[in-house]
C-alpha atoms as a PDB file:
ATOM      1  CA  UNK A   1     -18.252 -30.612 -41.010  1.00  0.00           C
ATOM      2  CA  UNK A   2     -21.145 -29.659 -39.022  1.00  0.00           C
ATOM      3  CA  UNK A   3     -18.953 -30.675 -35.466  1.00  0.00           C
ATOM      4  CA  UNK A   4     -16.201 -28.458 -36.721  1.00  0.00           C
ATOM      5  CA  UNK A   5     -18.641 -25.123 -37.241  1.00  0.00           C
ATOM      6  CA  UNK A   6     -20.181 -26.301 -33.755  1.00  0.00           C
ATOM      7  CA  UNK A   7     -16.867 -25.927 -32.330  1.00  0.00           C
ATOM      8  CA  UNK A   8     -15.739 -22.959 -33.720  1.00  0.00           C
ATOM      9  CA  UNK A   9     -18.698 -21.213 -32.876  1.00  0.00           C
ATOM     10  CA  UNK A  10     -18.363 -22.472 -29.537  1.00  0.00           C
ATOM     11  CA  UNK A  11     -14.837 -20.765 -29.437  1.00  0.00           C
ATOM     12  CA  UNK A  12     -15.819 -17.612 -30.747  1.00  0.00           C
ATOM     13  CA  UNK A  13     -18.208 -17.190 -28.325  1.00  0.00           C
ATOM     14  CA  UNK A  14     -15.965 -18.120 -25.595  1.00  0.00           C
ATOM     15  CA  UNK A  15     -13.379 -15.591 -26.711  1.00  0.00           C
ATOM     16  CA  UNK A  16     -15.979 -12.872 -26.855  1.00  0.00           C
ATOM     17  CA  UNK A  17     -16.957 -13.345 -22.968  1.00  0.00           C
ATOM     18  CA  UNK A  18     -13.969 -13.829 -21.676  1.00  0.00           C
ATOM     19  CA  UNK A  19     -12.105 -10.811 -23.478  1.00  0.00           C
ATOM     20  CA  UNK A  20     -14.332  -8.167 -22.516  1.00  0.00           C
ATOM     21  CA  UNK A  21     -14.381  -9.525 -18.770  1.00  0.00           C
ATOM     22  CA  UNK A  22     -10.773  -8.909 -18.033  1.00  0.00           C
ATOM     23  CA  UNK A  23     -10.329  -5.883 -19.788  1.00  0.00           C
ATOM     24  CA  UNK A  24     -13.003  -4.383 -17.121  1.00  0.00           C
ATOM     25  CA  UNK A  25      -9.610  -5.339 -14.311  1.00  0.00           C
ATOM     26  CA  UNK A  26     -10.266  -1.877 -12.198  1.00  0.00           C
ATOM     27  CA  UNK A  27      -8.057  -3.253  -9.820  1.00  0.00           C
ATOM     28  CA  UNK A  28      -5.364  -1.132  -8.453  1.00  0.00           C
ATOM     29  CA  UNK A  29      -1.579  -2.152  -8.891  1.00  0.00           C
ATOM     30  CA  UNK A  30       0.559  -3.300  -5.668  1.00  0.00           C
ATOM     31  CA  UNK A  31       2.690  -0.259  -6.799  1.00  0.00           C
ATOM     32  CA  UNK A  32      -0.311   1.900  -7.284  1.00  0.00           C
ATOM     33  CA  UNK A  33      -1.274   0.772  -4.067  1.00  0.00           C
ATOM     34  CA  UNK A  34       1.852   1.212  -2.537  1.00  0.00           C
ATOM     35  CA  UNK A  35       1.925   4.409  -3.461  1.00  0.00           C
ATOM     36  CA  UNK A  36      -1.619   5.456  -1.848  1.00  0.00           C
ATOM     37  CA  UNK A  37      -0.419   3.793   1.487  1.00  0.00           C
ATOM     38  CA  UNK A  38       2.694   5.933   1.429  1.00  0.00           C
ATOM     39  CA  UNK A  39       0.194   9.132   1.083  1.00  0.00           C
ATOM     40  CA  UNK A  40      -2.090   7.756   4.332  1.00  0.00           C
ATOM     41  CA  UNK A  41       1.160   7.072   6.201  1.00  0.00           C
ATOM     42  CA  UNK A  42       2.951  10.630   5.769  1.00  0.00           C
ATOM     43  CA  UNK A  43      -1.095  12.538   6.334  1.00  0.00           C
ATOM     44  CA  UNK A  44      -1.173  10.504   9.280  1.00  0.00           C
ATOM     45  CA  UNK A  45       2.194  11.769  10.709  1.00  0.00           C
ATOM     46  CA  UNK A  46       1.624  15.204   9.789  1.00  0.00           C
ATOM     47  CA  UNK A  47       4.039  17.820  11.010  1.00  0.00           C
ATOM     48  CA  UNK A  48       6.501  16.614  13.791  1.00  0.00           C
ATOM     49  CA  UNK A  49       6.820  19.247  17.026  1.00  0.00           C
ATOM     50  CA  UNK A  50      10.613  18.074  17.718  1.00  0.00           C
ATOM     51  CA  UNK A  51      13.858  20.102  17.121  1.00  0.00           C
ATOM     52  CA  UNK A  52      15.811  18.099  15.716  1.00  0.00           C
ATOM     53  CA  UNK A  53      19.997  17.997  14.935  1.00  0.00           C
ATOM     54  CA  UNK A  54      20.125  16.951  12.286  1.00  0.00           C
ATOM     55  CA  UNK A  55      18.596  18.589   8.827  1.00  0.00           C
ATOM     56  CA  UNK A  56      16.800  15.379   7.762  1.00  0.00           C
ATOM     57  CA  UNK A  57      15.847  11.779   9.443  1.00  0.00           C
ATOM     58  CA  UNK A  58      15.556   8.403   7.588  1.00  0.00           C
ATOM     59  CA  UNK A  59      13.885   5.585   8.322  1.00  0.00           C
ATOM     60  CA  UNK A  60      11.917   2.586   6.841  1.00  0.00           C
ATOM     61  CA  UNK A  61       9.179   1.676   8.289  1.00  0.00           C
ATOM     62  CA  UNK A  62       7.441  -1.691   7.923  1.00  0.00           C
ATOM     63  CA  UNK A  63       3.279  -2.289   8.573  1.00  0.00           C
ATOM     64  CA  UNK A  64       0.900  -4.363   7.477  1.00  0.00           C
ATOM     65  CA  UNK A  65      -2.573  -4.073   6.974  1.00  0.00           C
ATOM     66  CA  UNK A  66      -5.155  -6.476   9.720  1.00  0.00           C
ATOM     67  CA  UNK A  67      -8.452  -7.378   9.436  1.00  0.00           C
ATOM     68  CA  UNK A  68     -10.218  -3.951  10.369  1.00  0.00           C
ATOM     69  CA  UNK A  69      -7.890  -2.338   8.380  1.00  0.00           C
ATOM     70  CA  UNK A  70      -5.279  -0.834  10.906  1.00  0.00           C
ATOM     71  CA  UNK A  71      -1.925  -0.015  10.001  1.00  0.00           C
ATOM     72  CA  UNK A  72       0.355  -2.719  12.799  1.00  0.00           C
ATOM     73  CA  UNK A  73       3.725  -1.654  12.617  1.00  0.00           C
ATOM     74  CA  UNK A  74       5.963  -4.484  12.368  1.00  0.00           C
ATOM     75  CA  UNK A  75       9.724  -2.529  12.551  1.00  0.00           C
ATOM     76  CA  UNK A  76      11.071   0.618  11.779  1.00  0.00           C
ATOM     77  CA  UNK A  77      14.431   1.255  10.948  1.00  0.00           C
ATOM     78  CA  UNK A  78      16.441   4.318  11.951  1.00  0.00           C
ATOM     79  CA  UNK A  79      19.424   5.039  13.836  1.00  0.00           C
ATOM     80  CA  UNK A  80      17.113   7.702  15.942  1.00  0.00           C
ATOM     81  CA  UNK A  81      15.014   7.029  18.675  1.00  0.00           C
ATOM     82  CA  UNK A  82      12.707   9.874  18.771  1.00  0.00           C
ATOM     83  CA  UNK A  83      11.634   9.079  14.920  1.00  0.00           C
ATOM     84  CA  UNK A  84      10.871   5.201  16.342  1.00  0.00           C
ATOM     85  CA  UNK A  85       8.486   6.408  19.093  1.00  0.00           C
ATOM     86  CA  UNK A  86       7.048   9.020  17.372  1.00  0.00           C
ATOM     87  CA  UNK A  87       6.444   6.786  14.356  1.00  0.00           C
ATOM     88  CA  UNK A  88       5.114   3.916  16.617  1.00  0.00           C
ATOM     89  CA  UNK A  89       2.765   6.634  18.021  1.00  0.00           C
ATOM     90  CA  UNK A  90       1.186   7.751  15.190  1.00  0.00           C
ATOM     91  CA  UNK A  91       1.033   5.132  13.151  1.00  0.00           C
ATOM     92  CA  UNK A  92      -0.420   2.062  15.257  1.00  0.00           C
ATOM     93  CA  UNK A  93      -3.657   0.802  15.028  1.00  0.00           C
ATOM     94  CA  UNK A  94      -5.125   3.784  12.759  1.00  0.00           C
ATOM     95  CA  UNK A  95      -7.694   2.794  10.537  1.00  0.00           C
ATOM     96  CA  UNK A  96      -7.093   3.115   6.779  1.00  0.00           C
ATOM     97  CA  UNK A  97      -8.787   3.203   3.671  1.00  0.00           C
ATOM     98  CA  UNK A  98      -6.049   1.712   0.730  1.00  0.00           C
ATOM     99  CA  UNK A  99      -7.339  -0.487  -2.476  1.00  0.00           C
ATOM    100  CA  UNK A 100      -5.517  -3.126  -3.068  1.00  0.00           C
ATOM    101  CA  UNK A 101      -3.524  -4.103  -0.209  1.00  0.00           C
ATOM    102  CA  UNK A 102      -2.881  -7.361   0.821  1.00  0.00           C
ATOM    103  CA  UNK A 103      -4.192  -7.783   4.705  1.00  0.00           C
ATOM    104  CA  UNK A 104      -1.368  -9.712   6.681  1.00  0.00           C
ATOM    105  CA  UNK A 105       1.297  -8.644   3.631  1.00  0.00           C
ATOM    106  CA  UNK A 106       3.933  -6.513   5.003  1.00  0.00           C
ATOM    107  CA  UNK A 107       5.125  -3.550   3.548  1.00  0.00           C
ATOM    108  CA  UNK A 108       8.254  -1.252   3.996  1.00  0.00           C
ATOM    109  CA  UNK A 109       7.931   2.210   3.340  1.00  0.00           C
ATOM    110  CA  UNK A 110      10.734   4.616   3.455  1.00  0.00           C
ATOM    111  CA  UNK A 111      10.065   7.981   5.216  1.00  0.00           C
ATOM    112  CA  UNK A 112      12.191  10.868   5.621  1.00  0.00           C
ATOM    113  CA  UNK A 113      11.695  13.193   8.248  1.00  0.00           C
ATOM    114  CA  UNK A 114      12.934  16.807   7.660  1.00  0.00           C
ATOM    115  CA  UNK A 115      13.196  20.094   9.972  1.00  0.00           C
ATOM    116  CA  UNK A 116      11.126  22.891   8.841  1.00  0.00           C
ATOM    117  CA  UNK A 117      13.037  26.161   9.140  1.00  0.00           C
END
């Protein structure tokens, strides 16, 4: 009898440690996160200077974060060369500042370009 209030005691005060510990998870989500890197991606293109043809421009573009936490862009795809270079241009190698990404994971982000009247 007394092994069996030993080891429920022991349990109990297992369970009260451990729940508290990971309800404290602060953690962002990958899609949280996801959604943050999207943000610093499309601040750090700002506004494009290019006339364009066509009303909008799509592309995905893939990066990945290294270990000083520069965006390397991995591939970007879009049927129009002028959003490739410009993308490649302003995206490589610029420091960022995202919880909860993965360095070395890659990521693809869809962008869409459009022409400002």
């Amino acid at each position: 009898m007394k092994n069996l209030k030993v080891a429920i005691a022991v349990l109990a005060i297992s369970i009260a440690s451990v729940l508290p510990a990971s309800a404290n998870n602060t953690e962002p989500t990958t899609k949280t996160a996801k959604k943050v890197l999207r943000t610093e991606i499309v601040n750090l293109l700002g506004h494009h200077e290019y006339d364009l043809n066509y009303k909008t421009l799509k592309a995905e573009v893939s990066v990945m974060l290294n270990n000083q936490s520069e965006l390397i862009v991995v591939g970007i795809t879009s049927k129009h060369k002028e959003v490739i270079s410009y993308v490649k241009l302003k995206l490589n190698y610029k420091k960022v500042d995202v919880k909860g990404i993965k360095k070395g994971t890659v990521y693809r982000i869809p962008l869409t370009m459009t022409q400002s009247e």
